[in-house]
N, C-alpha and C. Protein backbone atom coordinates (compact mmCIF):
# COMPACT_ATOMS: atom_id res chain seq x y z
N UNK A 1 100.69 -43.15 -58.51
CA UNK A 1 101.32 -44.15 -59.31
C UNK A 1 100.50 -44.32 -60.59
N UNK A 2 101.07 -44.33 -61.72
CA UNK A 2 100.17 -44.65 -63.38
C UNK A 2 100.79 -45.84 -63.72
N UNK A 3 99.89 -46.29 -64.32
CA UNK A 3 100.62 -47.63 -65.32
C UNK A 3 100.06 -47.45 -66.81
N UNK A 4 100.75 -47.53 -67.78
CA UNK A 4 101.01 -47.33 -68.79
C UNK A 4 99.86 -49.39 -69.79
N UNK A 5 99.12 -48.93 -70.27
CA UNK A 5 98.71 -50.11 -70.92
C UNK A 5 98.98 -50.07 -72.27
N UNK A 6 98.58 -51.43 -73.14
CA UNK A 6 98.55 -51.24 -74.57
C UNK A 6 97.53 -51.24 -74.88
N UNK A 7 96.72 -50.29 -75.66
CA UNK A 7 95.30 -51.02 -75.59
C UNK A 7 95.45 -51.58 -77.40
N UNK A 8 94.65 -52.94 -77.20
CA UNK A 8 94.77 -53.25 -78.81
C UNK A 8 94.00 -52.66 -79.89
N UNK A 9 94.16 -52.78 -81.01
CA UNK A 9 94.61 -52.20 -82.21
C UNK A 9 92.82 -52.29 -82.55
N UNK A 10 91.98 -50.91 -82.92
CA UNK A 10 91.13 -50.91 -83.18
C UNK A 10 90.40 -52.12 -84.44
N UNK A 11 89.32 -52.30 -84.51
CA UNK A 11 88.93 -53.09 -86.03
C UNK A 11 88.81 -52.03 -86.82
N UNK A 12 88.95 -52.37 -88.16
CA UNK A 12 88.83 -51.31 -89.06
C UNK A 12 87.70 -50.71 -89.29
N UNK A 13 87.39 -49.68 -89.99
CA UNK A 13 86.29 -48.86 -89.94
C UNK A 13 85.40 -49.72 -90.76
N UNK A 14 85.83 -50.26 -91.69
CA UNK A 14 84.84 -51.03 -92.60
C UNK A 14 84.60 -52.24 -91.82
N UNK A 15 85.06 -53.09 -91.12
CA UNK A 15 84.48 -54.22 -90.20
C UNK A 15 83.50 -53.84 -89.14
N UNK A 16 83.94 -52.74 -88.51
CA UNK A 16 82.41 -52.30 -87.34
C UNK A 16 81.54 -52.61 -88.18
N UNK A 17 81.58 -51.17 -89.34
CA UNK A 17 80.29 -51.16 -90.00
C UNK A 17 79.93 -52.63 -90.46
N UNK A 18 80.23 -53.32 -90.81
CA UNK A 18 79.80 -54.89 -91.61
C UNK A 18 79.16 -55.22 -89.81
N UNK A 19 79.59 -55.30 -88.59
CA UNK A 19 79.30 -55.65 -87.91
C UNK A 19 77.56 -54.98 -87.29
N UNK A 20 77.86 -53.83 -87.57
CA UNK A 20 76.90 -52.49 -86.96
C UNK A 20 75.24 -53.11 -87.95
N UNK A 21 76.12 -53.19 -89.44
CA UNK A 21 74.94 -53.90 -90.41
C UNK A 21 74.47 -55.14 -90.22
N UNK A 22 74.99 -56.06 -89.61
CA UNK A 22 74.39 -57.19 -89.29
C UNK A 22 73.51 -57.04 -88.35
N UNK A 23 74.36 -56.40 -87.15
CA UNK A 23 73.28 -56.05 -86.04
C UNK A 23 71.88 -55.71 -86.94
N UNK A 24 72.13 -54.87 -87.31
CA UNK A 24 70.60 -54.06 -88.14
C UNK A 24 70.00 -55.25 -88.94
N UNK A 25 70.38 -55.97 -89.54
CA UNK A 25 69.82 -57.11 -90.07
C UNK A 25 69.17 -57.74 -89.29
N UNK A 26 70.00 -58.22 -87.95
CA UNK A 26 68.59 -59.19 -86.86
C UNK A 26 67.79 -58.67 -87.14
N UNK A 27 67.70 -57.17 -86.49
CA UNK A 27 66.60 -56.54 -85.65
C UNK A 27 65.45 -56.18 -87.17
N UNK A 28 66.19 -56.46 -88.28
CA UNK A 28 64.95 -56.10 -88.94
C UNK A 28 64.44 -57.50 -89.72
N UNK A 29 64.72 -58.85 -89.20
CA UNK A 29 64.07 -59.79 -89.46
C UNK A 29 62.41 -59.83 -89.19
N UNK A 30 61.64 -60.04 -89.93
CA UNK A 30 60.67 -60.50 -89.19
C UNK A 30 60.24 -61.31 -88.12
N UNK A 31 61.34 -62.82 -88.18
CA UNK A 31 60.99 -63.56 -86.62
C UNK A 31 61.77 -62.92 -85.55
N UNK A 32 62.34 -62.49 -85.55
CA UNK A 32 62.98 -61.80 -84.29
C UNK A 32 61.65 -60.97 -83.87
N UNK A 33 60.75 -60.24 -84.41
CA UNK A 33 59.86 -59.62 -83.97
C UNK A 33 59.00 -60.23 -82.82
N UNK A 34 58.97 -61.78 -82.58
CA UNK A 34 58.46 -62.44 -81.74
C UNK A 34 59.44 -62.65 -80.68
N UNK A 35 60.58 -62.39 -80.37
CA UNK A 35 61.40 -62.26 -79.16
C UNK A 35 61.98 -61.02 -79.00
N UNK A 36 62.22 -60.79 -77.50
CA UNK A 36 62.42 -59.74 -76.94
C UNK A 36 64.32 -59.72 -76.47
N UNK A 37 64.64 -59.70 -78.05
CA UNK A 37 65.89 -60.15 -78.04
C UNK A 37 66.84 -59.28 -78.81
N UNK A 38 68.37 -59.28 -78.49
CA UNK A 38 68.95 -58.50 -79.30
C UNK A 38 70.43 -58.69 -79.47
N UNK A 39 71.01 -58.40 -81.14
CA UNK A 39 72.07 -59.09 -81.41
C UNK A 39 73.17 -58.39 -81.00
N UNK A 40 74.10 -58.37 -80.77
CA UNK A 40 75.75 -57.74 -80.04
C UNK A 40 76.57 -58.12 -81.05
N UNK A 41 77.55 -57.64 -82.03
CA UNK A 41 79.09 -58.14 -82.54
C UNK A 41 79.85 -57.27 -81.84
N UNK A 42 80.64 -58.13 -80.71
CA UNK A 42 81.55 -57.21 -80.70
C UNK A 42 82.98 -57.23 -80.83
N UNK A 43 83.06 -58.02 -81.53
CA UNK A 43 84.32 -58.32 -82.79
C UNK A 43 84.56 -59.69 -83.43
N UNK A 44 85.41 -59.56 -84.64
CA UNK A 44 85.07 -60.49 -85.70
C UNK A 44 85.55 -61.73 -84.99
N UNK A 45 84.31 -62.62 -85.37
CA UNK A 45 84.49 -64.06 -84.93
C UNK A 45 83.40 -64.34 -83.62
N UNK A 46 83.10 -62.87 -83.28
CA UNK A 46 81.85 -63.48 -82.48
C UNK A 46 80.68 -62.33 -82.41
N UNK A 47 79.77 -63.02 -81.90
CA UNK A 47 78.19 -62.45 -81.68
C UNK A 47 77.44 -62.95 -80.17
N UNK A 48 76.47 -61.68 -79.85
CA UNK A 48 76.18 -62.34 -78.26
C UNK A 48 74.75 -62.00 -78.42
N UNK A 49 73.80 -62.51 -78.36
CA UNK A 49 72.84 -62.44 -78.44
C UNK A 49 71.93 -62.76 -77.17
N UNK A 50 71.43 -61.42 -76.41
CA UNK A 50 70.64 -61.53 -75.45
C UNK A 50 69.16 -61.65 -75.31
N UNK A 51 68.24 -62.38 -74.47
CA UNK A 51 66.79 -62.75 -74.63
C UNK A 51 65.92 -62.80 -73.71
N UNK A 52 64.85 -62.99 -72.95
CA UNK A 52 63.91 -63.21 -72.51
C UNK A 52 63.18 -64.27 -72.59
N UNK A 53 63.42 -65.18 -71.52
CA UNK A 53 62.52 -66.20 -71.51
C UNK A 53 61.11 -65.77 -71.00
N UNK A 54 60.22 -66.22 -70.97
CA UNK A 54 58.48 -66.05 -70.57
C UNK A 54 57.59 -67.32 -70.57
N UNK A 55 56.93 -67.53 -70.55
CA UNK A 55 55.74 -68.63 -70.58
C UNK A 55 55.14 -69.14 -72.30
N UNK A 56 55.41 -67.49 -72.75
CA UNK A 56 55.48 -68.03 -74.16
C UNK A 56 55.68 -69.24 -74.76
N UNK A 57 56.91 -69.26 -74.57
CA UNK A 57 57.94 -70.20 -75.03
C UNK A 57 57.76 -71.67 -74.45
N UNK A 58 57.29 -71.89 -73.38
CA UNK A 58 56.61 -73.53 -72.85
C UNK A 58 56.43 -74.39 -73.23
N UNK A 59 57.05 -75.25 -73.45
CA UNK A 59 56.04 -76.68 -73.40
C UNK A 59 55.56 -77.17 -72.63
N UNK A 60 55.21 -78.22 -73.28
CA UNK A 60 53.54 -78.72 -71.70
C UNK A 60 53.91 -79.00 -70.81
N UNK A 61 55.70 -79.17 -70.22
CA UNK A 61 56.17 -79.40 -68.73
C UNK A 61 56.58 -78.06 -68.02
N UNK A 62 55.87 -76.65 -68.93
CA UNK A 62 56.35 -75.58 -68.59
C UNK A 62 58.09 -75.06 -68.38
N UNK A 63 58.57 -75.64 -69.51
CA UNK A 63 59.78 -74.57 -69.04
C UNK A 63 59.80 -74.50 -70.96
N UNK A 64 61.12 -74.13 -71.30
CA UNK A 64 61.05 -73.41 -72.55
C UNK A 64 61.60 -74.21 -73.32
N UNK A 65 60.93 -74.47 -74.73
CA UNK A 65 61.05 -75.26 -75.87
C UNK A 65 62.07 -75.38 -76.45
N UNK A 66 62.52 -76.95 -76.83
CA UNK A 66 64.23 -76.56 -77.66
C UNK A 66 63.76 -75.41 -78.73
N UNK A 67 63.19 -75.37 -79.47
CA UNK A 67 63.12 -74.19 -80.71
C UNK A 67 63.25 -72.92 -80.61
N UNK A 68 63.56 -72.41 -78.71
CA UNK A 68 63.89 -71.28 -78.72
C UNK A 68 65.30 -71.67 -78.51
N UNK A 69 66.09 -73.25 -77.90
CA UNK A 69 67.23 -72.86 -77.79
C UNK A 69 68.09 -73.19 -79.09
N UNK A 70 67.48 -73.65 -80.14
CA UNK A 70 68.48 -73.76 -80.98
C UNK A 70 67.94 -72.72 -82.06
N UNK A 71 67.08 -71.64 -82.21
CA UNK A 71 66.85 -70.47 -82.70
C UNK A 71 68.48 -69.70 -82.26
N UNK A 72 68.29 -69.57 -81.16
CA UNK A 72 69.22 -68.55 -80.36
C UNK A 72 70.75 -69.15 -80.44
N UNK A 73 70.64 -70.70 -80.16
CA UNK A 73 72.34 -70.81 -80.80
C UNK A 73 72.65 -70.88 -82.50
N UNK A 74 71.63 -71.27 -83.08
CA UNK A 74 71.92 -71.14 -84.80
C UNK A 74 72.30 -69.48 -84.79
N UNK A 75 71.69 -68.56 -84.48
CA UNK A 75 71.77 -66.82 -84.43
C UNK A 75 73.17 -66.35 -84.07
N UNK A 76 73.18 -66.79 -83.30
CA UNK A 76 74.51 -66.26 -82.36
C UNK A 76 75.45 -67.11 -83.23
N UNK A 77 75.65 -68.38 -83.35
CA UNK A 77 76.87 -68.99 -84.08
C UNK A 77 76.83 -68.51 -85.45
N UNK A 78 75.72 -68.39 -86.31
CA UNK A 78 75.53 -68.09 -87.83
C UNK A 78 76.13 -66.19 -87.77
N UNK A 79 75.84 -65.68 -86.80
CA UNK A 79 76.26 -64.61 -86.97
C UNK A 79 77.85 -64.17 -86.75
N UNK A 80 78.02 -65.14 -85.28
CA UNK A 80 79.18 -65.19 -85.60
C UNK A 80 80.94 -65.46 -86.68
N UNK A 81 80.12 -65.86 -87.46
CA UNK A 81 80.53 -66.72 -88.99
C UNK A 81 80.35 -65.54 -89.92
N UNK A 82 79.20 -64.65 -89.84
CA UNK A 82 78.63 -63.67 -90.76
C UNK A 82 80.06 -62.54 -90.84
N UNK A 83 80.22 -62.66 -89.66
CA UNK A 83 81.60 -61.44 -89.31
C UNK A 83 82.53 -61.66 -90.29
N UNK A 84 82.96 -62.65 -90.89
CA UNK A 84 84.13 -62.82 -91.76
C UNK A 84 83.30 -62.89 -92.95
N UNK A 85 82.87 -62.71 -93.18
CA UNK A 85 82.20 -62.79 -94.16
C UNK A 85 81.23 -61.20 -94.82
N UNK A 86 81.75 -60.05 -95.74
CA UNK A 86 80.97 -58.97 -95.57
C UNK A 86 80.11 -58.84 -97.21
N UNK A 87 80.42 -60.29 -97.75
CA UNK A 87 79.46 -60.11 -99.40
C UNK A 87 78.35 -60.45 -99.43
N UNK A 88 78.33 -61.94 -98.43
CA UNK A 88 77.64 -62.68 -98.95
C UNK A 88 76.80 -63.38 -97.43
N UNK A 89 75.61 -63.61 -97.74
CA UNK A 89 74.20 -64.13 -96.59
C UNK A 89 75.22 -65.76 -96.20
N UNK A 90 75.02 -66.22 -94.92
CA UNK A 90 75.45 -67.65 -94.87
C UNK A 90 73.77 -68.49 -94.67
N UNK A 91 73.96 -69.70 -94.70
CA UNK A 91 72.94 -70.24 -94.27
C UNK A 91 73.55 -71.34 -94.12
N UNK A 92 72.50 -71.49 -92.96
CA UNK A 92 72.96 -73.08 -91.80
C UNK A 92 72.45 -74.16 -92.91
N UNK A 93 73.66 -75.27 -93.04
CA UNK A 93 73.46 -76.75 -93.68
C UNK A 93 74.13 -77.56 -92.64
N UNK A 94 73.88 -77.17 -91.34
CA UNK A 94 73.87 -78.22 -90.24
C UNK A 94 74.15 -77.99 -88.67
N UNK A 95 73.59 -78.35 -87.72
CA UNK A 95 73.89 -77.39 -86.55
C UNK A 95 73.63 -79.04 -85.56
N UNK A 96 74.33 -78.90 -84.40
CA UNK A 96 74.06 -80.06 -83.59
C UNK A 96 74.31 -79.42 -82.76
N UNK A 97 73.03 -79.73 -81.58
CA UNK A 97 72.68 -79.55 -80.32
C UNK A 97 72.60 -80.02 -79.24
N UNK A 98 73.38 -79.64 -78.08
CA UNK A 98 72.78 -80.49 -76.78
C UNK A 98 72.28 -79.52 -75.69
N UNK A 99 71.22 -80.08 -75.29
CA UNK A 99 71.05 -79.35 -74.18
C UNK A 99 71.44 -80.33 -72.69
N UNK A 100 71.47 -79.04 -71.79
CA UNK A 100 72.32 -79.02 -70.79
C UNK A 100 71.75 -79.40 -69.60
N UNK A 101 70.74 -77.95 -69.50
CA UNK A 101 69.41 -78.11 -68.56
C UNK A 101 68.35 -77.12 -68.82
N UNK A 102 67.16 -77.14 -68.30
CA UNK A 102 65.87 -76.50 -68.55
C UNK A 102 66.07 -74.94 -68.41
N UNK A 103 65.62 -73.75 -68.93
CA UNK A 103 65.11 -72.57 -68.29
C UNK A 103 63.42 -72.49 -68.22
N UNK A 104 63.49 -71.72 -66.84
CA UNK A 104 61.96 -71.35 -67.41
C UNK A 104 61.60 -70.02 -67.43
N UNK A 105 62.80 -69.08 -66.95
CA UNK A 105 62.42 -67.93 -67.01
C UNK A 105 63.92 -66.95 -66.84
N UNK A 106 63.40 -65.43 -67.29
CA UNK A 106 64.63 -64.73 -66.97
C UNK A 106 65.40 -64.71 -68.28
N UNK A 107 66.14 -63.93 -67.91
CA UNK A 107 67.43 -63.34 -69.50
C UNK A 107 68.36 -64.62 -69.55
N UNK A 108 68.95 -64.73 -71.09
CA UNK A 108 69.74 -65.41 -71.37
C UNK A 108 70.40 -65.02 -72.52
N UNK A 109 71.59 -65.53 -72.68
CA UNK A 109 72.59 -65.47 -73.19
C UNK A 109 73.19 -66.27 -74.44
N UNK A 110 73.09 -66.26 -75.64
CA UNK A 110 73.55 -67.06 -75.99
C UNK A 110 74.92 -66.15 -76.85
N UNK A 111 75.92 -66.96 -76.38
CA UNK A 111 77.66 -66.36 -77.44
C UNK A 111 77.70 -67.33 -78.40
N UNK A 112 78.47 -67.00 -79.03
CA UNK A 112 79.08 -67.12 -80.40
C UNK A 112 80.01 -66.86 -81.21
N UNK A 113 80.84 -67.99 -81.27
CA UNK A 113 82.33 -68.10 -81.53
C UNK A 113 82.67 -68.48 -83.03
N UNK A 114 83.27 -67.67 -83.98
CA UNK A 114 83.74 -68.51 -85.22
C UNK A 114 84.84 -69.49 -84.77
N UNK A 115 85.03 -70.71 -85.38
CA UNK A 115 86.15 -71.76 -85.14
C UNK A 115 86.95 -72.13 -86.43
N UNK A 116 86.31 -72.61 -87.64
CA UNK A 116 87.04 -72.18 -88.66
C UNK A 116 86.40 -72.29 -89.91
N UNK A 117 87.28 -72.39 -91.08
CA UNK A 117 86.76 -71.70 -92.53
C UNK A 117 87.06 -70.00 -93.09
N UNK A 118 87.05 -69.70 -93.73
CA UNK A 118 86.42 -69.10 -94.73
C UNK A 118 86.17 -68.98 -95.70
N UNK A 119 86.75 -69.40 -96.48
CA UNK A 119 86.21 -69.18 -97.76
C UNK A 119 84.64 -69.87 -98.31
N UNK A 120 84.39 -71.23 -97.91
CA UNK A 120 83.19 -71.50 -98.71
C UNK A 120 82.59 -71.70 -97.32
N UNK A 121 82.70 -72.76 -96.45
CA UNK A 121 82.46 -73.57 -95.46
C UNK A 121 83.05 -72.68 -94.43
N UNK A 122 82.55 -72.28 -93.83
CA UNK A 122 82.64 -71.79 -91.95
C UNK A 122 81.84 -72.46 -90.46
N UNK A 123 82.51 -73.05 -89.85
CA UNK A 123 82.52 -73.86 -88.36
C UNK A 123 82.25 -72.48 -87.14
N UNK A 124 81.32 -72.38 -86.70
CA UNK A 124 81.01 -71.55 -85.23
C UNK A 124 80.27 -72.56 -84.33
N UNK A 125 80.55 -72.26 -83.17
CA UNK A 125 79.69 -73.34 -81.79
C UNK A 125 79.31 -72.01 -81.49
N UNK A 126 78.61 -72.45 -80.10
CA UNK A 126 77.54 -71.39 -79.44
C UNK A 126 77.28 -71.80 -78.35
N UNK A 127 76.74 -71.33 -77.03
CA UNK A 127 76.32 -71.73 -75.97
C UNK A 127 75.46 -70.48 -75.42
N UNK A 128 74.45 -71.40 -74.52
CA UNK A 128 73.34 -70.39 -74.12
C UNK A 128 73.95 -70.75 -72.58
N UNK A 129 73.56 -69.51 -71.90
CA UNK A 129 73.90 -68.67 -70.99
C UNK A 129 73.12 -68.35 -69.58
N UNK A 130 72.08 -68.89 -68.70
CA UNK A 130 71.47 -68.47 -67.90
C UNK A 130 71.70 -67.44 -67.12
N UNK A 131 70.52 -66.56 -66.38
CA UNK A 131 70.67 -65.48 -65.68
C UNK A 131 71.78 -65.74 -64.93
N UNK A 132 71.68 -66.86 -64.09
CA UNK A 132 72.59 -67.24 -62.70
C UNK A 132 73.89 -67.92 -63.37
N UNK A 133 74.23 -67.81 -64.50
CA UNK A 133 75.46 -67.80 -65.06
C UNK A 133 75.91 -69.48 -66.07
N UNK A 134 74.87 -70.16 -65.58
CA UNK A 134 75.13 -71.53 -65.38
C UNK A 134 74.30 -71.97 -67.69
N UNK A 135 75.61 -72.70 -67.47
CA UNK A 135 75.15 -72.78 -69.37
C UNK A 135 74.12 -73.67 -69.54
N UNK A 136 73.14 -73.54 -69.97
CA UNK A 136 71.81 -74.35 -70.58
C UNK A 136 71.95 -75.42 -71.83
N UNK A 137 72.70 -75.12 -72.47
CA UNK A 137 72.59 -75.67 -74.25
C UNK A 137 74.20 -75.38 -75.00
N UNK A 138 74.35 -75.72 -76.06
CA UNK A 138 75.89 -75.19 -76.86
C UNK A 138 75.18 -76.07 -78.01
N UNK A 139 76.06 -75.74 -79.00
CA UNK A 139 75.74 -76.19 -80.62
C UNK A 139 77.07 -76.17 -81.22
N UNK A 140 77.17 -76.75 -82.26
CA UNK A 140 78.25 -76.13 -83.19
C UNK A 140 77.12 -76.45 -84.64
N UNK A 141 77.74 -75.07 -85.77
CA UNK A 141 76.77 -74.84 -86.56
C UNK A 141 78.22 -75.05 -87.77
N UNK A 142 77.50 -75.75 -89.40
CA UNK A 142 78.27 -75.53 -90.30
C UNK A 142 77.54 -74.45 -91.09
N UNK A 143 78.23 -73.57 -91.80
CA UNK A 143 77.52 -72.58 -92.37
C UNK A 143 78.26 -72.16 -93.73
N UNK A 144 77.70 -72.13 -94.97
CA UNK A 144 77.94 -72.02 -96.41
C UNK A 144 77.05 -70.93 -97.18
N UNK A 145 78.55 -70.10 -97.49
CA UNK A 145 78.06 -69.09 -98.51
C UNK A 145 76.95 -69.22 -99.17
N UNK A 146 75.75 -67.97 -99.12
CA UNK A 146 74.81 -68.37 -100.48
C UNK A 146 74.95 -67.32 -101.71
N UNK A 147 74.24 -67.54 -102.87
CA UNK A 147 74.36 -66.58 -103.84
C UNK A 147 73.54 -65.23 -103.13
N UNK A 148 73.10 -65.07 -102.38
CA UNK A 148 72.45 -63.79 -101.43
C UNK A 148 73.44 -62.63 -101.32
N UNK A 149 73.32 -61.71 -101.99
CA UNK A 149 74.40 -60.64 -101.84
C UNK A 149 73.99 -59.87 -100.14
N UNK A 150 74.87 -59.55 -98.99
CA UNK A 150 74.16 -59.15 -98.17
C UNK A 150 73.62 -57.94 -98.63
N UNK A 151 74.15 -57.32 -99.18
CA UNK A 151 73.96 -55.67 -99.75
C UNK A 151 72.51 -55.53 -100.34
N UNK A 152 71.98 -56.84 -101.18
CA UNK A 152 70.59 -56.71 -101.34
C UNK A 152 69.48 -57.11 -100.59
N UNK A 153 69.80 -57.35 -99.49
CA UNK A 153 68.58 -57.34 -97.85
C UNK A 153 68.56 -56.23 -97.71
N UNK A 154 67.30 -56.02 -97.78
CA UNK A 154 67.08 -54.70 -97.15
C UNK A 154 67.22 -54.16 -95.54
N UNK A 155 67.55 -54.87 -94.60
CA UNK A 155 68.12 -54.53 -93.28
C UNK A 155 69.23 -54.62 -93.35
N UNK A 156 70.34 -54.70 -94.34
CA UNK A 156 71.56 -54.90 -94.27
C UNK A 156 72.12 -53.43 -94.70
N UNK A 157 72.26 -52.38 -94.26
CA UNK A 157 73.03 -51.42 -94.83
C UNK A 157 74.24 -50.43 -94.62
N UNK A 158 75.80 -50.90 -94.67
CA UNK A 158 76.11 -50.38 -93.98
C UNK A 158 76.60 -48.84 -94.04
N UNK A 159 76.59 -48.69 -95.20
CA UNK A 159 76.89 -47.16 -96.32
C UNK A 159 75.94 -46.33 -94.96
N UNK A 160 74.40 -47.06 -94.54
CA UNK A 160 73.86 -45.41 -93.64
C UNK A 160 74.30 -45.24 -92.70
N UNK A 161 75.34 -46.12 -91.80
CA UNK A 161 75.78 -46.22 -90.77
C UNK A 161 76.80 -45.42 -90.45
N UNK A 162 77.54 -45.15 -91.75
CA UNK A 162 78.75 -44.45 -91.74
C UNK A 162 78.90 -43.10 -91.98
């Protein structure tokens, strides 16, 4: 017996790449160099960004510091936002956070959803993700065009990709 599917309609060749280049942008940040972390687009409107918790990250009640969880949801939501966006750098002018409950160790998750905007002003939330499935944190981030061409970061390139 076969069954016949639809599969949907590829992204265009020029959106991977904008996507493929962002990826390359995390990874060639300098603070990312301090986590053992890594960015995912895997299509426009979102970003998944996976991590490593450790002892590192602690505060003095031993489990892990908000500043890794709202690092990781600003990332994941700001990137998610980045997707519609292939000229120009965004930067966060506001993000609100709650957390949920503690990690202290093990991989996590944080996704990232665009919600709306584009043209000047773009809306993405986010939520972090524990090993055992169970959500830790969520945000929603506002995020506004800057005069930053992405094309002039130097981890942004997507011309080598292609």
């Amino acid at each position: 017996m076969s069954s016949t599917a639809t599969l949907p309609d590829p992204a265009p060749v020029g959106a991977q790449l904008h996507w493929r280049a962002l990826e390359a942008l995390y990874a060639s940040a300098p603070i990312n160099a301090l986590f053992d972390s890594v960015l995912e687009v895997p299509g426009e409107g979102r970003a998944r960004i996976t991590f490593t918790i450790d002892p590192r990250f602690y505060h003095a009640a031993g489990a892990a510091h908000g500043t890794i969880y709202f690092k990781m949801l600003d990332d994941a939501a700001f990137y998610a936002a980045n997707t519609l966006v292939s000229d120009r750098f965004l930067l966060t002018t506001s993000f609100n956070l709650h957390f949920s409950r503690p990690v202290k160790s093990g991989r996590v998750t944080a996704e990232g959803r665009w919600i709306s905007g584009h043209r000047r002003v773009l809306v993405a939330e986010s939520r972090l993700i524990d090993a055992d499935g169970e959500e830790i944190g969520r945000g929603t981030g506002t995020f506004q065009r800057s005069r930053i061409a992405l094309s002039s970061l130097p981890g942004y390139s997507p011309a080598q990709l292609g």
